[in-house]
Structures are given as structure tokens and as C-alpha cells.
N, C-alpha and C. Protein backbone atom coordinates (compact mmCIF):
# COMPACT_ATOMS: atom_id res chain seq x y z
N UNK A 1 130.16 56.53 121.69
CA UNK A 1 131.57 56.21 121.73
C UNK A 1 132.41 57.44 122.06
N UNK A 2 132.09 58.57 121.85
CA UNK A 2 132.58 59.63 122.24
C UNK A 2 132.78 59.97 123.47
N UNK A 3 131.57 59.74 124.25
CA UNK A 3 131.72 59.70 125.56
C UNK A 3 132.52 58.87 126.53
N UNK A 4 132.55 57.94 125.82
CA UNK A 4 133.96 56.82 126.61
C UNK A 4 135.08 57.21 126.05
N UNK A 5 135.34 57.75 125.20
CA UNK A 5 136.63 58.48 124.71
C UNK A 5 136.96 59.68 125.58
N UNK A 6 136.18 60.80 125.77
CA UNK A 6 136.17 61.52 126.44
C UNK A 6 136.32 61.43 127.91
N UNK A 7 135.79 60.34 128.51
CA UNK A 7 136.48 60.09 129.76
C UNK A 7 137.45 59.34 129.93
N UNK A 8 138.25 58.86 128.99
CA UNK A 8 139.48 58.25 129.17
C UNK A 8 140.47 59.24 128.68
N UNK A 9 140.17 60.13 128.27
CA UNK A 9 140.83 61.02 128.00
C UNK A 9 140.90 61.68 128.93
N UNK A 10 140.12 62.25 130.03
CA UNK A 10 139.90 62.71 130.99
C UNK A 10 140.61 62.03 132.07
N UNK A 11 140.29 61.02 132.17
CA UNK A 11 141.17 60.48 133.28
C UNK A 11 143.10 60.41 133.15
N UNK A 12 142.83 60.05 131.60
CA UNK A 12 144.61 60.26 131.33
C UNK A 12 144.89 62.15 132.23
N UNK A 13 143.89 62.78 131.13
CA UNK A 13 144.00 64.16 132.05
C UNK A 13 144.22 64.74 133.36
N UNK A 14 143.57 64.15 134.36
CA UNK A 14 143.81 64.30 135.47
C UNK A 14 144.80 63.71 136.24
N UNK A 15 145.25 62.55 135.31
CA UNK A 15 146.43 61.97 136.34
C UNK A 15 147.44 63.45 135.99
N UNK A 16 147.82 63.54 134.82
CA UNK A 16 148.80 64.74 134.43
C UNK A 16 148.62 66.03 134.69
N UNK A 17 147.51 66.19 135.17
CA UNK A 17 147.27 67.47 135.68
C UNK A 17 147.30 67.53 137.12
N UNK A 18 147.32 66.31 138.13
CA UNK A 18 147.80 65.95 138.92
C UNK A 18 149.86 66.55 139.11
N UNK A 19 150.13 66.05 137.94
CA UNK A 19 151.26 66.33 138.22
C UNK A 19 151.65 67.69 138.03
N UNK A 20 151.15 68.30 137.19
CA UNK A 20 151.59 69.72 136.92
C UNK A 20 150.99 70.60 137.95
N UNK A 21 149.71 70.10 138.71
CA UNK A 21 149.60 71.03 139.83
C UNK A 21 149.44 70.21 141.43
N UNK A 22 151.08 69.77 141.49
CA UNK A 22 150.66 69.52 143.17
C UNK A 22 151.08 69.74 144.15
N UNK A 23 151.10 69.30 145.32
CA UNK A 23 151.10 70.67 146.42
C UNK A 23 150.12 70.16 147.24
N UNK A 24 150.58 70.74 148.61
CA UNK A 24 149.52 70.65 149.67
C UNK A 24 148.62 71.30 149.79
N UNK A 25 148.55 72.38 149.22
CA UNK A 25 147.34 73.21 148.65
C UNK A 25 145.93 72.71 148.33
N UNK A 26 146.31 71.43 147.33
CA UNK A 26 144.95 70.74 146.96
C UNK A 26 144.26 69.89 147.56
N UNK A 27 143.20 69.47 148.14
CA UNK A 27 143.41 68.71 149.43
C UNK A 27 142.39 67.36 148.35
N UNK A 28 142.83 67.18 147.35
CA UNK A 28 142.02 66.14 146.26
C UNK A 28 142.99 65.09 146.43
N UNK A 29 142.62 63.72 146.69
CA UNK A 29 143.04 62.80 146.49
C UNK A 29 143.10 62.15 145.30
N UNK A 30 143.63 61.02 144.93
CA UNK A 30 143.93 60.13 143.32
C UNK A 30 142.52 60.38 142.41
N UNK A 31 141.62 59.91 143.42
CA UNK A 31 140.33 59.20 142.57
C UNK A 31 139.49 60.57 142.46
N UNK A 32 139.88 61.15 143.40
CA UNK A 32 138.84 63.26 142.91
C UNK A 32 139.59 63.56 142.21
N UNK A 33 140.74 63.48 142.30
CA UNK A 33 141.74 64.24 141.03
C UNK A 33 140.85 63.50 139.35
N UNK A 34 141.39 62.13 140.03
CA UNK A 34 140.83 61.54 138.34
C UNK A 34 139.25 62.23 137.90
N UNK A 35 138.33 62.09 138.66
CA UNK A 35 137.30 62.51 138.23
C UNK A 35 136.86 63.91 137.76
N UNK A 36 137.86 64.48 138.97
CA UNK A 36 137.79 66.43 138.08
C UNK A 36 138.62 66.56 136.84
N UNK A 37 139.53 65.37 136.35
CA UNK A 37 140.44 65.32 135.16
C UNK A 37 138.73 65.18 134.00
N UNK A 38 138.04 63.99 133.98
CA UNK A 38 137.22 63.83 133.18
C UNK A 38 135.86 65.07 133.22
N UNK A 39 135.95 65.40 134.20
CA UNK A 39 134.82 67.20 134.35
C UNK A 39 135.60 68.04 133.26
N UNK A 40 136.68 67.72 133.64
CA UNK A 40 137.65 69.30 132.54
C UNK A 40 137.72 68.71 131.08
N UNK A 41 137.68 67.67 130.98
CA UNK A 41 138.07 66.85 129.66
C UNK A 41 136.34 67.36 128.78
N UNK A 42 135.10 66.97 130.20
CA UNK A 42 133.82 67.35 129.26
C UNK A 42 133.68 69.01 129.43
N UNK A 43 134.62 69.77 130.02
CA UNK A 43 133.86 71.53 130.32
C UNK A 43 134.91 71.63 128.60
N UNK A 44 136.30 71.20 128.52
CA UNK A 44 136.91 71.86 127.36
C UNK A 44 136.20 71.27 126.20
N UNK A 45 135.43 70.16 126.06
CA UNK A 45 134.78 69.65 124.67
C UNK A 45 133.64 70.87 124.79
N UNK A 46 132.79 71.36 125.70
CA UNK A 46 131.62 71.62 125.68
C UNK A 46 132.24 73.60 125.45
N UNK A 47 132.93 73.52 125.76
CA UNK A 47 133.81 75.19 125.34
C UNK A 47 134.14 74.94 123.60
N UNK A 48 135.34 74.01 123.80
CA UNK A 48 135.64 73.84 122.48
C UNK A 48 134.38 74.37 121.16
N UNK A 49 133.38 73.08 121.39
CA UNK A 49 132.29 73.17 120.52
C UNK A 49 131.44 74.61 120.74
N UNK A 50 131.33 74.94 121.78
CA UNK A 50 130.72 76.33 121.87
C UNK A 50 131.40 77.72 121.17
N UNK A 51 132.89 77.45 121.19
CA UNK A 51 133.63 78.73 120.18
C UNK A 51 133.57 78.11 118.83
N UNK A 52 133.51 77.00 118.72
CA UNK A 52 133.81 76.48 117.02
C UNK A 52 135.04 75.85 116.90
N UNK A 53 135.59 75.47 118.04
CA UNK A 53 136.84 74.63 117.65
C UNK A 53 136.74 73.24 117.60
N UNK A 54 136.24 72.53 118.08
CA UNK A 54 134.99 71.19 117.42
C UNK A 54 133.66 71.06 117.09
N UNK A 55 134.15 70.33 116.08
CA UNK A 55 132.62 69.91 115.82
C UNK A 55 131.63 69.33 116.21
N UNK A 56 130.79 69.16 115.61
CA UNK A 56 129.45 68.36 116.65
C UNK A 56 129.56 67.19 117.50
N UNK A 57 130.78 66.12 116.89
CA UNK A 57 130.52 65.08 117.28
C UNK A 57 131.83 64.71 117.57
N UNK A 58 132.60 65.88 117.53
CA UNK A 58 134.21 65.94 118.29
C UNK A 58 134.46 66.19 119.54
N UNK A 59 134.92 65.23 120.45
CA UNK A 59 135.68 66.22 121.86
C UNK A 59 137.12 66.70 121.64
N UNK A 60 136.97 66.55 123.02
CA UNK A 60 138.36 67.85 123.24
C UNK A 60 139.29 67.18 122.85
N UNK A 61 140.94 67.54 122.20
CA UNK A 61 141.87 66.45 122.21
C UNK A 61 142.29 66.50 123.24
N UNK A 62 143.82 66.04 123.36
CA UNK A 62 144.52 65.32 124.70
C UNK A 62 144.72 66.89 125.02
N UNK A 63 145.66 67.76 124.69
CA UNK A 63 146.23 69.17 125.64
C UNK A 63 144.56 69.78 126.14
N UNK A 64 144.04 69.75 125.40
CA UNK A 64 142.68 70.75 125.42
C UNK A 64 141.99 70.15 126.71
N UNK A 65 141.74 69.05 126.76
CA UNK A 65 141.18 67.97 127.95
C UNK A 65 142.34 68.45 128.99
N UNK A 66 143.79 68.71 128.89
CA UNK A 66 145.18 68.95 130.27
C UNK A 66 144.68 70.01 130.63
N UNK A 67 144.33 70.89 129.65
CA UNK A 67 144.04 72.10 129.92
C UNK A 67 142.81 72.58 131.15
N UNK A 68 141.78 71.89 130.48
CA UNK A 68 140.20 71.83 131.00
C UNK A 68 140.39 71.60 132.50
N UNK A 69 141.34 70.25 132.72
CA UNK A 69 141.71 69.46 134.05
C UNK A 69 142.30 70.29 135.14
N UNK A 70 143.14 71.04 134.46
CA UNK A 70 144.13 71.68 135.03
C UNK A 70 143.40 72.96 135.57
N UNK A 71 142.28 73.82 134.94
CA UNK A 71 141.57 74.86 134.99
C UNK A 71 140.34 74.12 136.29
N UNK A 72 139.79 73.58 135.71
CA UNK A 72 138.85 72.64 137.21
C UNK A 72 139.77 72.06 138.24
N UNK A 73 140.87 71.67 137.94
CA UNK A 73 141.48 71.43 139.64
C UNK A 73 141.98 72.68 140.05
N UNK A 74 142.41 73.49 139.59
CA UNK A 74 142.66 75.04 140.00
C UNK A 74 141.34 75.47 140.84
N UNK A 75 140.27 75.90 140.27
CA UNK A 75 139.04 76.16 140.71
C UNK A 75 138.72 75.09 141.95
N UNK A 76 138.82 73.74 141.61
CA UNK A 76 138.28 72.97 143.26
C UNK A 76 139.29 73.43 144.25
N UNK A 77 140.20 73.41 143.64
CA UNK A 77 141.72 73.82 145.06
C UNK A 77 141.40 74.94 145.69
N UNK A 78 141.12 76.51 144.99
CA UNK A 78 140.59 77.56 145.49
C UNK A 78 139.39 77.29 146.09
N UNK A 79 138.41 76.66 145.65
CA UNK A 79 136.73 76.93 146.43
C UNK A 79 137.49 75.61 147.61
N UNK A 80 138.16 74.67 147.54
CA UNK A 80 138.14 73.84 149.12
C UNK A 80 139.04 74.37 149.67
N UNK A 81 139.95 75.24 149.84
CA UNK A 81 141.03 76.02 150.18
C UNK A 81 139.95 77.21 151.58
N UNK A 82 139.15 77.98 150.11
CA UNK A 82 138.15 78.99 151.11
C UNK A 82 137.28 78.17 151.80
N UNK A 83 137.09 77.13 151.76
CA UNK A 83 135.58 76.65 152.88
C UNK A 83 136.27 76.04 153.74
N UNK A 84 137.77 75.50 153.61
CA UNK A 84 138.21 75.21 154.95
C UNK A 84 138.60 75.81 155.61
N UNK A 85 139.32 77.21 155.41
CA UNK A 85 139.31 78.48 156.08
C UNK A 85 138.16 78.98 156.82
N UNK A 86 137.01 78.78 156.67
CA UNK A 86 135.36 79.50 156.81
C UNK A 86 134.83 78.72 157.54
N UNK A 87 135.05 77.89 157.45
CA UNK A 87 134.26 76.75 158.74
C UNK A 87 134.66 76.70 159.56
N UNK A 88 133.61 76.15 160.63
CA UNK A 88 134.34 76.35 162.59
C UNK A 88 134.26 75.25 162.95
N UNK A 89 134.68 74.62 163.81
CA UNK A 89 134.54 73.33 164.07
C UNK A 89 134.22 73.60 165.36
């Protein structure tokens, strides 16, 4: 049950992290956005629990999951930013 919590949390995540980072910069559409929202929702549970800020059978809450989202769409925006620069057509 955690895990379906965690990706609905995630997906709430990414829509809002959608909003706080957008721009033509990102070249992620609705449904990559949503899905790198639920990547960040499981990298901040799997951080969280790794410093000690949840417990075993806790995920991330809602900011911690904005956070996670917001940190992985940062990172995809930079790495698809450089490979479309780098490639030749």
C-alpha cells in the first residue's frame, strides 16, 4: 500500500513541479513530467529512509516527494538539454 501511495503522491508531485519549473528549457511533456514526479517521490523516500528521516515503512511526504520531483526534473532538463546540443543530425 505504500507503494501506491507513493506514486500518487508522485504524480500529484510532478504535476506541481511541473509548475514551479517551466520553460522551454525542459523538453518533458505531461506524461514524462508525471512519471519523473513519481521517480522523485521514490529517490526522496529512498534518501529520506537512508538519512533517518523515515522509517521503514514510511515514504516521503507531500513537500519531500515536490522536492525529489523538482530535483529529477532539474537533472532530466540538464542531461536532455546536453544531448541535444551533442548530437548531429
Amino acid at each position: 500500500m505504500e507503494i501506491l501511495w507513493t506514486i500518487v503522491i508522485g504524480f500529484l508531485a510532478g504535476v506541481i513541479a511541473k509548475f514551479i519549473m517551466p520553460g522551454d528549457k525542459e523538453p518533458a511533456g505531461f506524461i514524462l513530467t508525471t512519471i519523473l514526479g513519481i521517480v522523485g517521490a521514490f529517490v526522496a523516500t529512498f534518501i529520506g529512509q537512508a538519512v533517518g528521516w523515515y522509517g521503514p515503512n514510511q515514504g516521503a511526504g507531500f513537500i519531500g516527494a515536490i522536492v525529489g520531483a523538482v530535483i529529477v526534473l532539474a537533472i532530466y532538463g540538464f542531461i536532455a538539454s546536453r544531448s541535444s546540443r551533442t548530437s548531429t543530425y
